[in-house]
PDB file of N, CA and C in Angstrom:
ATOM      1  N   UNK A   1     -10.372   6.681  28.460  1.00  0.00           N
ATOM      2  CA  UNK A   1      -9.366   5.634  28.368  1.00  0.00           C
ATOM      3  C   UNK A   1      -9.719   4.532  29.368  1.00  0.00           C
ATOM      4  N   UNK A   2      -9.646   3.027  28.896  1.00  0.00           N
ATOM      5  CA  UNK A   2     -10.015   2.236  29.706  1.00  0.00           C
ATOM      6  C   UNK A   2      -8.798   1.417  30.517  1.00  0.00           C
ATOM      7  N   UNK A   3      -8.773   1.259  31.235  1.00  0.00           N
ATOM      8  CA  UNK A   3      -7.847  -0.229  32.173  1.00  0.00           C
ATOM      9  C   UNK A   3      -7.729  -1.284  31.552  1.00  0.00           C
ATOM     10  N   UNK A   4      -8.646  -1.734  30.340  1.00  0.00           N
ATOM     11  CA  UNK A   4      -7.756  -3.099  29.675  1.00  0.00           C
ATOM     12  C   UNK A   4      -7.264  -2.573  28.255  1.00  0.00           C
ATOM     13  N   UNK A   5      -6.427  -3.536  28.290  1.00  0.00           N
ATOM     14  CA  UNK A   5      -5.320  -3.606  26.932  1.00  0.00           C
ATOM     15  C   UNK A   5      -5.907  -3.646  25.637  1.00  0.00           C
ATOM     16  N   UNK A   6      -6.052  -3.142  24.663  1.00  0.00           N
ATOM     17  CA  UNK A   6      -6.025  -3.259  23.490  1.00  0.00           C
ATOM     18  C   UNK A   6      -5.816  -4.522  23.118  1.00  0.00           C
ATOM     19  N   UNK A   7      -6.220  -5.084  21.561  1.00  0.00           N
ATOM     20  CA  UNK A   7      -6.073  -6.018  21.078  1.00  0.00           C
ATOM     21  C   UNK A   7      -4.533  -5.569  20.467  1.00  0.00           C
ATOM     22  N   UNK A   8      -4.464  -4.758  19.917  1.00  0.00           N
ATOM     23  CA  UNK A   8      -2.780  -4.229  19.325  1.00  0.00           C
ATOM     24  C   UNK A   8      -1.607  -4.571  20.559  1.00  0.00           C
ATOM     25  N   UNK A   9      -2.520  -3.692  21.443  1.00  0.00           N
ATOM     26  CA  UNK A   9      -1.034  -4.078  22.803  1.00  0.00           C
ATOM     27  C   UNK A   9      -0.978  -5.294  23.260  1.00  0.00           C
ATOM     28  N   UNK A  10      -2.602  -6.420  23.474  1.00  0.00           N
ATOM     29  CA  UNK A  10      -1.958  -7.578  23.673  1.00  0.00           C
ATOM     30  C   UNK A  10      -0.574  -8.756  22.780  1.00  0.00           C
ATOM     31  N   UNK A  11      -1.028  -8.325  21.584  1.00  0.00           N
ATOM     32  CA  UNK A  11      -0.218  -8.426  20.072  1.00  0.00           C
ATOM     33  C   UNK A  11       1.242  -8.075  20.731  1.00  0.00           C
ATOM     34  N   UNK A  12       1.232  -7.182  20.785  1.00  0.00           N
ATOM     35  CA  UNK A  12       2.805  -6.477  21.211  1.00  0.00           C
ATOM     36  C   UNK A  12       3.403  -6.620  22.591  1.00  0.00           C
ATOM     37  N   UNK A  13       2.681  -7.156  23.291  1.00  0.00           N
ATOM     38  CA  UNK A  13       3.218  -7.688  24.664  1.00  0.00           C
ATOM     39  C   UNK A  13       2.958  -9.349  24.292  1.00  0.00           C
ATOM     40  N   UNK A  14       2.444 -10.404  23.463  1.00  0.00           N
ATOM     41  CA  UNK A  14       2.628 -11.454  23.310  1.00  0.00           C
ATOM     42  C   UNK A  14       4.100 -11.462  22.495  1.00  0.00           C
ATOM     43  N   UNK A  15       4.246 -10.809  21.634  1.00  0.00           N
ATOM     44  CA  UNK A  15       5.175 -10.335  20.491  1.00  0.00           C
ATOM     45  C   UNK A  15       6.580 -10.335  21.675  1.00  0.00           C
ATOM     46  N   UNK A  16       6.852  -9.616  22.071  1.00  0.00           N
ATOM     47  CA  UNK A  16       7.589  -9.414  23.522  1.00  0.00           C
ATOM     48  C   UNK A  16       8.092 -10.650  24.089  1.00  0.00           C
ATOM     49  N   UNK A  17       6.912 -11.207  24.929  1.00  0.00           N
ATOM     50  CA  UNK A  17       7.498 -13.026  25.000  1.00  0.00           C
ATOM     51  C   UNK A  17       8.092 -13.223  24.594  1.00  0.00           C
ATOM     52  N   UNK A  18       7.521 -13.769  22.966  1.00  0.00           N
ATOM     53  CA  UNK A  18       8.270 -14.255  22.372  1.00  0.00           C
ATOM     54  C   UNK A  18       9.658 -13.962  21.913  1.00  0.00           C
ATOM     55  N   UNK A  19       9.953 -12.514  22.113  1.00  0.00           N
ATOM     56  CA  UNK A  19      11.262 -12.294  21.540  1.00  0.00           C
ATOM     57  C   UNK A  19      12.015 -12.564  22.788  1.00  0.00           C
ATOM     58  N   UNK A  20      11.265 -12.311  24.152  1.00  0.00           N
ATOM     59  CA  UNK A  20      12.460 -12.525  25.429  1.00  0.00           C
ATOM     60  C   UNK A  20      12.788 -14.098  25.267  1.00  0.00           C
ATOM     61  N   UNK A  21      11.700 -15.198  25.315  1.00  0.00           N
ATOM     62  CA  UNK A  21      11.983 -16.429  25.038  1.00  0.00           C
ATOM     63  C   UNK A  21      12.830 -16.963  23.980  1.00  0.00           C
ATOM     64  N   UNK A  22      12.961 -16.208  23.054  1.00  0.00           N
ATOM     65  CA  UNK A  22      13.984 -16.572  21.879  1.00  0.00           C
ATOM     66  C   UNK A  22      15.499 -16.143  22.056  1.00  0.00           C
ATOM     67  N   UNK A  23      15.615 -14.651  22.927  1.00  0.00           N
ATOM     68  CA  UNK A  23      16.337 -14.463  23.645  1.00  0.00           C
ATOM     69  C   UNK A  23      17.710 -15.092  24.604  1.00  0.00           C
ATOM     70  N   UNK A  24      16.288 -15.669  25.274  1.00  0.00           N
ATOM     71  CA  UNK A  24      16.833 -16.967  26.618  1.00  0.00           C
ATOM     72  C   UNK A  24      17.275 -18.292  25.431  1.00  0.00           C
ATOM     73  N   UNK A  25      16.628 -18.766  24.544  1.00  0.00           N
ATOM     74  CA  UNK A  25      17.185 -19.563  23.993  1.00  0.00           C
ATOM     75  C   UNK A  25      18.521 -19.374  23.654  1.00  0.00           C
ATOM     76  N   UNK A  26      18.925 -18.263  22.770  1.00  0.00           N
ATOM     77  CA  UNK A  26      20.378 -18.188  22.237  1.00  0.00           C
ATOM     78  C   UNK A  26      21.650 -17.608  22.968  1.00  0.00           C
ATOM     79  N   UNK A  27      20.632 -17.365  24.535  1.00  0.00           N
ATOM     80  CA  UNK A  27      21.719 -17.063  25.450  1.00  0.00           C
ATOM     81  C   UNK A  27      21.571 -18.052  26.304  1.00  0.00           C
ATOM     82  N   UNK A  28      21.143 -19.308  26.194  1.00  0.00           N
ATOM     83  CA  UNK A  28      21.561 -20.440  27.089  1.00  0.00           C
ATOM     84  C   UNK A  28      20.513 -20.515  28.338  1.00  0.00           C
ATOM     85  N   UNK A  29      19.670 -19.575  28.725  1.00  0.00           N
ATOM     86  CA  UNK A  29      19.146 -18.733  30.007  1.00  0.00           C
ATOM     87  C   UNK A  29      17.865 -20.013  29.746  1.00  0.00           C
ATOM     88  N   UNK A  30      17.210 -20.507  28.567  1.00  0.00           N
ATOM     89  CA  UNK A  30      15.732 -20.820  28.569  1.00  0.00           C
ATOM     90  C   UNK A  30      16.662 -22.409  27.851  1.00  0.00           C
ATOM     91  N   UNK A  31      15.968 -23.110  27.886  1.00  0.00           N
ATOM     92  CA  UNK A  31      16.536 -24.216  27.531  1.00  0.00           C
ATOM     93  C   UNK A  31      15.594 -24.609  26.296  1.00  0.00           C
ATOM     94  N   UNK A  32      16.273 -24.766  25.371  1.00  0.00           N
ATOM     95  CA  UNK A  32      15.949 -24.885  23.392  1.00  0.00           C
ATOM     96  C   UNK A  32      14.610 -25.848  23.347  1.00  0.00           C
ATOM     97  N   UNK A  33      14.287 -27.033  24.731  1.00  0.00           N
ATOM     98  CA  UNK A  33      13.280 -28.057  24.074  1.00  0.00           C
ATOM     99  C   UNK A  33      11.927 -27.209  24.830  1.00  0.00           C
ATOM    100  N   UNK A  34      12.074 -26.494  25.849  1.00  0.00           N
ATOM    101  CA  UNK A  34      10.792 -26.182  26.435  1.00  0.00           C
ATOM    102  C   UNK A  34      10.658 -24.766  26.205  1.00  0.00           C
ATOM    103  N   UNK A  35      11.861 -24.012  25.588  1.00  0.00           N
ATOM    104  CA  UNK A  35      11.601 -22.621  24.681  1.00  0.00           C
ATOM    105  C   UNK A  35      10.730 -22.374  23.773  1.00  0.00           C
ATOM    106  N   UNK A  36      11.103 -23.744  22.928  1.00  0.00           N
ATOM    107  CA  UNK A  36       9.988 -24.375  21.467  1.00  0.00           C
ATOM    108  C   UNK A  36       8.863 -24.739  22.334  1.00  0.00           C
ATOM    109  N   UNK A  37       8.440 -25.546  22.990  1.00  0.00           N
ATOM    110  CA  UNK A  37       7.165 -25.544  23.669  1.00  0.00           C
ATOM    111  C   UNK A  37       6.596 -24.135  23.849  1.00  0.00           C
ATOM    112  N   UNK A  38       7.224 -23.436  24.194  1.00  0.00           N
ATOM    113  CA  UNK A  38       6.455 -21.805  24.578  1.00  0.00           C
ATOM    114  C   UNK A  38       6.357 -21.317  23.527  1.00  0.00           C
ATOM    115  N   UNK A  39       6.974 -21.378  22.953  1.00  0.00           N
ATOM    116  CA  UNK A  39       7.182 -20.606  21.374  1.00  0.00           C
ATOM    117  C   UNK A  39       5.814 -20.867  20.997  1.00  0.00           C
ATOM    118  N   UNK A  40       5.617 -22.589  20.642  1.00  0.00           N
ATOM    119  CA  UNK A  40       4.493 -22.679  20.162  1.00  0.00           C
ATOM    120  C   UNK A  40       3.372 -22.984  20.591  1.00  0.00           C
ATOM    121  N   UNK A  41       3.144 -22.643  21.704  1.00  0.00           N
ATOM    122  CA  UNK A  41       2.046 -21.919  22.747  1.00  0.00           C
ATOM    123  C   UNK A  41       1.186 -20.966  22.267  1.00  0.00           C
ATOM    124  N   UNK A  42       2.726 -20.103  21.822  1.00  0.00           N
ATOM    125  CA  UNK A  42       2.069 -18.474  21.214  1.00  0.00           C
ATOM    126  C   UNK A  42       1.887 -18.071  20.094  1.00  0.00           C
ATOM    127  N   UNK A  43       1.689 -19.514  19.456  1.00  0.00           N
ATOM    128  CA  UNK A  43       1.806 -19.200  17.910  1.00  0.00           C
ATOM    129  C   UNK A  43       0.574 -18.590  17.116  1.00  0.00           C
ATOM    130  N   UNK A  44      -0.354 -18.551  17.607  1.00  0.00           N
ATOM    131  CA  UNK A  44      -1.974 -17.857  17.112  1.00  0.00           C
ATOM    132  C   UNK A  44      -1.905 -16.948  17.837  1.00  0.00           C
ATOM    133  N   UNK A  45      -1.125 -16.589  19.193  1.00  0.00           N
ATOM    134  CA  UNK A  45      -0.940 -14.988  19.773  1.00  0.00           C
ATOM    135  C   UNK A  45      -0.407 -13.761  19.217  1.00  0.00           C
ATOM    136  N   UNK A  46       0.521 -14.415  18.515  1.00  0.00           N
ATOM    137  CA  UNK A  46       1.398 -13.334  17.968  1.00  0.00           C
ATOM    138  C   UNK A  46       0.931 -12.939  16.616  1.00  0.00           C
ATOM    139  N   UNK A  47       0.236 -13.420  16.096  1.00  0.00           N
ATOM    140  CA  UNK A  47      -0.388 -12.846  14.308  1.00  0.00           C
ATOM    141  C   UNK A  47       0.396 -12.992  13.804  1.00  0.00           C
ATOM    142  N   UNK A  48       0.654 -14.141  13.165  1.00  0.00           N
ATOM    143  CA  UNK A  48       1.527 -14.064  12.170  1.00  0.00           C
ATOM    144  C   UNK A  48       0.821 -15.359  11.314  1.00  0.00           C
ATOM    145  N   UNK A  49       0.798 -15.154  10.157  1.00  0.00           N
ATOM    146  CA  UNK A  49       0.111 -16.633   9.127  1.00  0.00           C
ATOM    147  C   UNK A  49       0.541 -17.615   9.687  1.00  0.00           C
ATOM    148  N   UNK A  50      -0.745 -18.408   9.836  1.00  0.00           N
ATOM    149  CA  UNK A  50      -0.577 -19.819  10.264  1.00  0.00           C
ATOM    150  C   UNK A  50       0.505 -20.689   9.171  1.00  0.00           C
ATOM    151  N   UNK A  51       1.160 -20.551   8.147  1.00  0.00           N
ATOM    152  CA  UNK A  51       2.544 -21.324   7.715  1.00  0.00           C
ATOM    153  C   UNK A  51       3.227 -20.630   8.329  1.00  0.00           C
ATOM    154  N   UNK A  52       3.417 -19.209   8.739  1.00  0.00           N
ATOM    155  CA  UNK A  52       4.707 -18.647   9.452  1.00  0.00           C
ATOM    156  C   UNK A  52       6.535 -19.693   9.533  1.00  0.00           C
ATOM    157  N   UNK A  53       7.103 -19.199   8.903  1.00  0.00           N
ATOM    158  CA  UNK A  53       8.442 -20.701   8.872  1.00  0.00           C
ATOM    159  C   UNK A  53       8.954 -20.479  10.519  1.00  0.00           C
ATOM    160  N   UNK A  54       8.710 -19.670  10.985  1.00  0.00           N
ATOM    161  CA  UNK A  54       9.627 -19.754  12.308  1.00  0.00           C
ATOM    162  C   UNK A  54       8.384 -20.377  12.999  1.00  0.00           C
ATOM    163  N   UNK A  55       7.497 -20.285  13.437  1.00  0.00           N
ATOM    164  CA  UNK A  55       6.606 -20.532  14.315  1.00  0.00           C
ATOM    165  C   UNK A  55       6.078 -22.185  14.161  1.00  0.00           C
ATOM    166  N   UNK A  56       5.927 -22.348  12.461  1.00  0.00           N
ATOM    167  CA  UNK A  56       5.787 -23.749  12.086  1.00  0.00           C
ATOM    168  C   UNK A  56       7.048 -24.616  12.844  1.00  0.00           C
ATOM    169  N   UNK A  57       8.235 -24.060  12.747  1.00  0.00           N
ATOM    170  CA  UNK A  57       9.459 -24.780  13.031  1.00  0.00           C
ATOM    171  C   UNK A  57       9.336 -24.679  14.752  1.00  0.00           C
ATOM    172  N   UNK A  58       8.799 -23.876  15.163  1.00  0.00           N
ATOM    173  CA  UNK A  58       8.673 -24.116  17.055  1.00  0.00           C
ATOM    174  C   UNK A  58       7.496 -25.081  16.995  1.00  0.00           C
ATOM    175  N   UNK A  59       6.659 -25.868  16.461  1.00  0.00           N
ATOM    176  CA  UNK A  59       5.625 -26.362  16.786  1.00  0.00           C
ATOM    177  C   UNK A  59       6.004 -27.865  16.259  1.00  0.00           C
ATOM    178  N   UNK A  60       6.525 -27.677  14.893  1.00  0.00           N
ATOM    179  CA  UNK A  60       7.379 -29.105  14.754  1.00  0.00           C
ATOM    180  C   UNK A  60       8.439 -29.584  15.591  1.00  0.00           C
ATOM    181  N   UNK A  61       9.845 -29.151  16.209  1.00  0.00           N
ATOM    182  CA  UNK A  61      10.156 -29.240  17.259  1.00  0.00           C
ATOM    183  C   UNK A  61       9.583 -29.870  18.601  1.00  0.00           C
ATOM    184  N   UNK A  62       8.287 -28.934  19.225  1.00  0.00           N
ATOM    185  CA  UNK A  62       7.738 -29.285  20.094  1.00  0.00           C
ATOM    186  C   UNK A  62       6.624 -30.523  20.410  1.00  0.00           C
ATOM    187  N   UNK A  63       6.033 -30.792  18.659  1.00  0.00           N
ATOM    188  CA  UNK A  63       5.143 -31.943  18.289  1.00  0.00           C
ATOM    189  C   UNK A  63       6.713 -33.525  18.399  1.00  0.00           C
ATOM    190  N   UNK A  64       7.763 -32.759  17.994  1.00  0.00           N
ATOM    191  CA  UNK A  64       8.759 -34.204  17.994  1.00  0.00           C
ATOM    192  C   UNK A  64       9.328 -34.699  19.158  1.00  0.00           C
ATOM    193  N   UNK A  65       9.377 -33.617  20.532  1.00  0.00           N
ATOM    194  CA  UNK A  65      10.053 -34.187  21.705  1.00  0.00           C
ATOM    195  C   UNK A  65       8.867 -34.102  22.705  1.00  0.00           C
ATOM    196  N   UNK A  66       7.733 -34.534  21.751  1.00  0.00           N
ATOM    197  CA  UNK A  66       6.224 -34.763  22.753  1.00  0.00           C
ATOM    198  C   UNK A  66       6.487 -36.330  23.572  1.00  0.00           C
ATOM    199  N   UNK A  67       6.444 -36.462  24.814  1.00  0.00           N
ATOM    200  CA  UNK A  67       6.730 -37.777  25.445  1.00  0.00           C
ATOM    201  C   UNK A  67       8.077 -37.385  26.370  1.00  0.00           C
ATOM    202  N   UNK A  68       8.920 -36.222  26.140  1.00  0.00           N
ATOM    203  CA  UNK A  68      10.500 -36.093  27.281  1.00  0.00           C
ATOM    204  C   UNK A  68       9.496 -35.318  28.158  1.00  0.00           C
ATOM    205  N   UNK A  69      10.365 -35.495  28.861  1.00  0.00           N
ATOM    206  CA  UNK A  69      10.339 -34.738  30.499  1.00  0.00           C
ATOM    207  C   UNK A  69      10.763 -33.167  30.050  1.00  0.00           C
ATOM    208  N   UNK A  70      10.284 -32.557  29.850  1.00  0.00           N
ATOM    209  CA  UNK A  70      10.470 -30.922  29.864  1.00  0.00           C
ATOM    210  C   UNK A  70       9.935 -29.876  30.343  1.00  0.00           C
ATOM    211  N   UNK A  71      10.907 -28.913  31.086  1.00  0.00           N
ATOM    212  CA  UNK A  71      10.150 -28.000  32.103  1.00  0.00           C
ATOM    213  C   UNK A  71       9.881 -28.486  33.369  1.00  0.00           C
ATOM    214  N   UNK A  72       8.977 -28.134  33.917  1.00  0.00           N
ATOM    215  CA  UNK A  72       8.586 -28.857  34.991  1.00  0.00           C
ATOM    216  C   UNK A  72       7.818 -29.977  34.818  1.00  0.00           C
ATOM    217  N   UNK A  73       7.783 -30.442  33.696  1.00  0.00           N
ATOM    218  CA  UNK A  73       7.616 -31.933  33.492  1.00  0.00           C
ATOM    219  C   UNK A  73       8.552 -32.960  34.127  1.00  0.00           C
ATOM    220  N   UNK A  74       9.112 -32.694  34.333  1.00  0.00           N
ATOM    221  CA  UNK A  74      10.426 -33.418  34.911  1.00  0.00           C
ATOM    222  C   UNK A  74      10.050 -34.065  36.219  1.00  0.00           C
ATOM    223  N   UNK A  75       9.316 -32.993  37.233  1.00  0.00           N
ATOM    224  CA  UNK A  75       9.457 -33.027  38.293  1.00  0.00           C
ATOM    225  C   UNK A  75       8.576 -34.734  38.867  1.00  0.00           C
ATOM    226  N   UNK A  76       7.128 -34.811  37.783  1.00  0.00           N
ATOM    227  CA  UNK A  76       6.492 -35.809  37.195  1.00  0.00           C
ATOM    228  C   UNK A  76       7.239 -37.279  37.041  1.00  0.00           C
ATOM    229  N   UNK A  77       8.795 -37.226  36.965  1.00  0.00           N
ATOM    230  CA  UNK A  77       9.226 -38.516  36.459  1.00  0.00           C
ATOM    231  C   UNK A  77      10.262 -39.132  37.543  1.00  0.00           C
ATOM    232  N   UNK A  78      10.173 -40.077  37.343  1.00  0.00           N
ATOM    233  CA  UNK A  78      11.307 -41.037  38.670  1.00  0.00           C
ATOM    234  C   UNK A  78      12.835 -40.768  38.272  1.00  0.00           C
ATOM    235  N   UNK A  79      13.973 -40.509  38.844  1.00  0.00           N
ATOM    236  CA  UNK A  79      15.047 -40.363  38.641  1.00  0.00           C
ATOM    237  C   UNK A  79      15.563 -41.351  37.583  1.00  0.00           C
ATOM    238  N   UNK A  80      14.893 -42.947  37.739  1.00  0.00           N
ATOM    239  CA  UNK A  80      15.132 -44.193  36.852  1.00  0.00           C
ATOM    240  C   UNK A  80      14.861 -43.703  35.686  1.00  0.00           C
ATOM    241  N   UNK A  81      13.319 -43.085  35.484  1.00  0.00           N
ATOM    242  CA  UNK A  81      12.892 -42.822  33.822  1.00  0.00           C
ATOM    243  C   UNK A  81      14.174 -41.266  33.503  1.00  0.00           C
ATOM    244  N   UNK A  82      13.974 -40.964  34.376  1.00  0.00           N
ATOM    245  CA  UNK A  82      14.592 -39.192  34.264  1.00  0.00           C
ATOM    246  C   UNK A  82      16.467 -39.817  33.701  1.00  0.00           C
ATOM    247  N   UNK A  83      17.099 -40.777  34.131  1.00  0.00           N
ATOM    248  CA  UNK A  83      18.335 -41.259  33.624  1.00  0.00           C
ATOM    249  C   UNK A  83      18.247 -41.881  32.423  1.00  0.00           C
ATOM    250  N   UNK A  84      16.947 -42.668  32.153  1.00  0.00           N
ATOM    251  CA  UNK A  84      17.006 -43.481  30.700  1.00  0.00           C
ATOM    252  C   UNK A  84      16.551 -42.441  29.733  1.00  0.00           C
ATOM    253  N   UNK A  85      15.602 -41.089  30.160  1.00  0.00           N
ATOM    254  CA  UNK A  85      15.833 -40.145  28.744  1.00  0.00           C
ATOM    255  C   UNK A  85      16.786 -39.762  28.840  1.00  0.00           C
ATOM    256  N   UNK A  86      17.700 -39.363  29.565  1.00  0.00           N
ATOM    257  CA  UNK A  86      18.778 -38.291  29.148  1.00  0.00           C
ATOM    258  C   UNK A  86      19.532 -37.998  28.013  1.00  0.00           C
ATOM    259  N   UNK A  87      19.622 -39.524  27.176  1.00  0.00           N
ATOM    260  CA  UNK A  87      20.484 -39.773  26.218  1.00  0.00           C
ATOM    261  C   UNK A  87      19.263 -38.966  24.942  1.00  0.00           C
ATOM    262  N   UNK A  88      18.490 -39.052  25.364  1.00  0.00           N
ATOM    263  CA  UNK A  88      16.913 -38.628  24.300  1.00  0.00           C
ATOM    264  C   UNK A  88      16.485 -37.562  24.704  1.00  0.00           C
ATOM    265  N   UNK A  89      16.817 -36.659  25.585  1.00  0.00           N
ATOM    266  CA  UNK A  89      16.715 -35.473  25.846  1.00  0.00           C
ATOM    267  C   UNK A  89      17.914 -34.304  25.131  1.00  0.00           C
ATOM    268  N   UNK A  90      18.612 -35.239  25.417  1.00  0.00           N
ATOM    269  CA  UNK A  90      20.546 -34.683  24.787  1.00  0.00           C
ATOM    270  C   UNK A  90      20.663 -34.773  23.524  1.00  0.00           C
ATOM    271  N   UNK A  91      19.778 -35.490  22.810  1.00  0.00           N
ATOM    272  CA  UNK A  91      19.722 -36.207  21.442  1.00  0.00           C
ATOM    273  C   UNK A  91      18.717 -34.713  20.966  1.00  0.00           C
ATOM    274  N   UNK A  92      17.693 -34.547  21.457  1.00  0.00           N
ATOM    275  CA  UNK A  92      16.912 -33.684  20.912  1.00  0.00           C
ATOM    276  C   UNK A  92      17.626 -32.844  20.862  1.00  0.00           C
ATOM    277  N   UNK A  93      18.192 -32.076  22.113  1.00  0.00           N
ATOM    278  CA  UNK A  93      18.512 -30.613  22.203  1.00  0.00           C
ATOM    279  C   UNK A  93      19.678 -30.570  20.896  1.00  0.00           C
ATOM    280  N   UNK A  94      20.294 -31.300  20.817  1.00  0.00           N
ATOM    281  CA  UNK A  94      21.496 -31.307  19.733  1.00  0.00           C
ATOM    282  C   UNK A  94      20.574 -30.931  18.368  1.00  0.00           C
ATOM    283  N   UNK A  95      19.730 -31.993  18.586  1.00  0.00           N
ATOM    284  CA  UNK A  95      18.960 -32.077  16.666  1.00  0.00           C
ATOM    285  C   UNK A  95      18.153 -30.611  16.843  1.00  0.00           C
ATOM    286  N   UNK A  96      17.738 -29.964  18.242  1.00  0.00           N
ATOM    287  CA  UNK A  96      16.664 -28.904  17.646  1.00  0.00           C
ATOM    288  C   UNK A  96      17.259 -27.656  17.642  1.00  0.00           C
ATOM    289  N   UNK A  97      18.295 -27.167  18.418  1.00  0.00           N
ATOM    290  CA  UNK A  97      18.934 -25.828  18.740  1.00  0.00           C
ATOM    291  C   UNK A  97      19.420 -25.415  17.245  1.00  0.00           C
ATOM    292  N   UNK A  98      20.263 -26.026  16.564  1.00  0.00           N
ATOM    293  CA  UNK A  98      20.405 -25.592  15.180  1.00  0.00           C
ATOM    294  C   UNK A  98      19.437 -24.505  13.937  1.00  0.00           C
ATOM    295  N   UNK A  99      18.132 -25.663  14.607  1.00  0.00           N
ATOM    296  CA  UNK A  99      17.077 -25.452  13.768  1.00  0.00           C
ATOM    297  C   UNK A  99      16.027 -24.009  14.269  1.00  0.00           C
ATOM    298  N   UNK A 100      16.187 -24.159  15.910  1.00  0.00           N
ATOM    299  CA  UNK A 100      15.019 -23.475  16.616  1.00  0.00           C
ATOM    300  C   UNK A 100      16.324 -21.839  16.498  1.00  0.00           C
ATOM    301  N   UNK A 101      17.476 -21.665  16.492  1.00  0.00           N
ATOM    302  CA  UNK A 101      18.390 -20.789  16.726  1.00  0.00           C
ATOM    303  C   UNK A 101      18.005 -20.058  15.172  1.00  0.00           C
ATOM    304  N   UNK A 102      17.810 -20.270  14.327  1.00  0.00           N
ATOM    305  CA  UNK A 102      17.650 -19.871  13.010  1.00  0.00           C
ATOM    306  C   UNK A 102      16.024 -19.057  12.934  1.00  0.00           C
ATOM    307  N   UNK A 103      15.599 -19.459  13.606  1.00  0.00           N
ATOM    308  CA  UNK A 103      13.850 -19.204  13.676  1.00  0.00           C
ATOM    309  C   UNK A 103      13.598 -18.446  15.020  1.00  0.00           C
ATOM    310  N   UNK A 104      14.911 -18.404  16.371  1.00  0.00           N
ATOM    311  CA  UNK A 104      14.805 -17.533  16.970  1.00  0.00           C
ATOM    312  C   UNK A 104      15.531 -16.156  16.660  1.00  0.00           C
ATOM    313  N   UNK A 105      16.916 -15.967  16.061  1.00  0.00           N
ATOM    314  CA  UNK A 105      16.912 -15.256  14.923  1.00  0.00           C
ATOM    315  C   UNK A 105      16.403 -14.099  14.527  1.00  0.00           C
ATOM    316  N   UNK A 106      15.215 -14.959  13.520  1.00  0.00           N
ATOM    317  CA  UNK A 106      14.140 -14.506  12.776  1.00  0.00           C
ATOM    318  C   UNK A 106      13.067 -13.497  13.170  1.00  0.00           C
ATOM    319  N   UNK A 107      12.432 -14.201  14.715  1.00  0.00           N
ATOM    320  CA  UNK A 107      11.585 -13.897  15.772  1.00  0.00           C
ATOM    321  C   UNK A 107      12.143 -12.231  16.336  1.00  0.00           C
ATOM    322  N   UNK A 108      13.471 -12.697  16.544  1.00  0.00           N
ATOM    323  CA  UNK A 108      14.274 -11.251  17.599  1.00  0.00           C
ATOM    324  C   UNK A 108      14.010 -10.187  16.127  1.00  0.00           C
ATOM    325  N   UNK A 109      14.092 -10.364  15.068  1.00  0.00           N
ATOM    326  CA  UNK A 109      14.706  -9.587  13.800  1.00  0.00           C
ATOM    327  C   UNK A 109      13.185  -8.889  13.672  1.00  0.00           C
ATOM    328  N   UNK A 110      12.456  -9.280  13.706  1.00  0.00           N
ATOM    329  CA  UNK A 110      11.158  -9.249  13.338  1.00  0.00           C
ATOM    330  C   UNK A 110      10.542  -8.565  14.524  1.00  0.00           C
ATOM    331  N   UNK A 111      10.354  -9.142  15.735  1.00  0.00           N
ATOM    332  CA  UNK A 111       9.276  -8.572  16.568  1.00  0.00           C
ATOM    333  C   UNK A 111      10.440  -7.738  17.605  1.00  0.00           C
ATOM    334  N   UNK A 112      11.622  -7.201  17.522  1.00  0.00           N
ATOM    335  CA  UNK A 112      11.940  -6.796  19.094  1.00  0.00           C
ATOM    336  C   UNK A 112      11.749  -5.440  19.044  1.00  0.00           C
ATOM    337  N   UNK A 113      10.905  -4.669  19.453  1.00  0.00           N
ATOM    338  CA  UNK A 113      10.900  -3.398  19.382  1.00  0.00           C
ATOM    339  C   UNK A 113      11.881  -2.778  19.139  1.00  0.00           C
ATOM    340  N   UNK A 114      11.737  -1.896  18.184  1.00  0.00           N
ATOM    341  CA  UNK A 114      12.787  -0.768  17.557  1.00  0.00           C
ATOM    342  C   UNK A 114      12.591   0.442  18.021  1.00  0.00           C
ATOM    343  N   UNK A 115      13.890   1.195  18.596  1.00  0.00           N
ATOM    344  CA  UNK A 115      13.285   2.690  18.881  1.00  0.00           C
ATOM    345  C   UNK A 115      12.232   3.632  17.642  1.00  0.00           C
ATOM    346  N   UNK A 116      11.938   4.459  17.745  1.00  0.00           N
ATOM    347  CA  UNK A 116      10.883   5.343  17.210  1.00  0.00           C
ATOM    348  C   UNK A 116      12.060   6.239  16.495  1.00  0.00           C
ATOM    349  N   UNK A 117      11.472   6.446  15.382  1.00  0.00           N
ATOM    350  CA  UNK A 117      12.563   7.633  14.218  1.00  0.00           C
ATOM    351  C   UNK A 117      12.621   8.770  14.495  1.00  0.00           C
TER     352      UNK A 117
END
């Protein structure tokens, strides 16, 4: 037996992420515009077909609020720019949580480990 991970277990510990991050999304804990950024980070990690509808929908999301301050992107911007997105930061999170909550969902339904029969 060796000390590194399997290609299956990396699968299932990327798989993991993603369900804790989808997690934090619908419990408020991860915030919906830089959740979708991670989401679709891991979107060739997790194996799932490149159309995948949930994963496509974290990458569209994250391709549309390309240019806000998110995450520690923020830290990057002057309080002046950081006040004139807000209204466009607030604007996103409204338009994407709907969409990304349906596809996180999906994610928890799909990958969260199930006990053993």
């Amino acid at each position: 037996m060796t000390d590194h991970m399997s290609h299956e277990d990396y699968v299932l510990q990327v798989r993991g992420e993603a369900v804790r991050t989808c997690a934090g999304i619908l419990d408020g804990s991860v915030g919906v515009l830089e959740g979708c950024h991670q989401l679709s980070s891991l979107r060739w990690e997790v194996e799932v077909d490149e159309r995948d509808s949930d994963f496509v929908t974290f990458s569209m999301i994250s391709s549309e609020i390309e240019g806000l301050p998110i995450g520690n992107d923020w830290q990057r911007w002057s309080k002046a720019a950081l006040a004139e997105l807000e209204p466009d930061v607030q604007a996103a999170v409204a338009w994407a949580m709907p969409t990304a909550r349906r596809a996180c969902q999906s994610v928890i339904e799909r990958f969260a480990t199930k006990p053993s029969a």
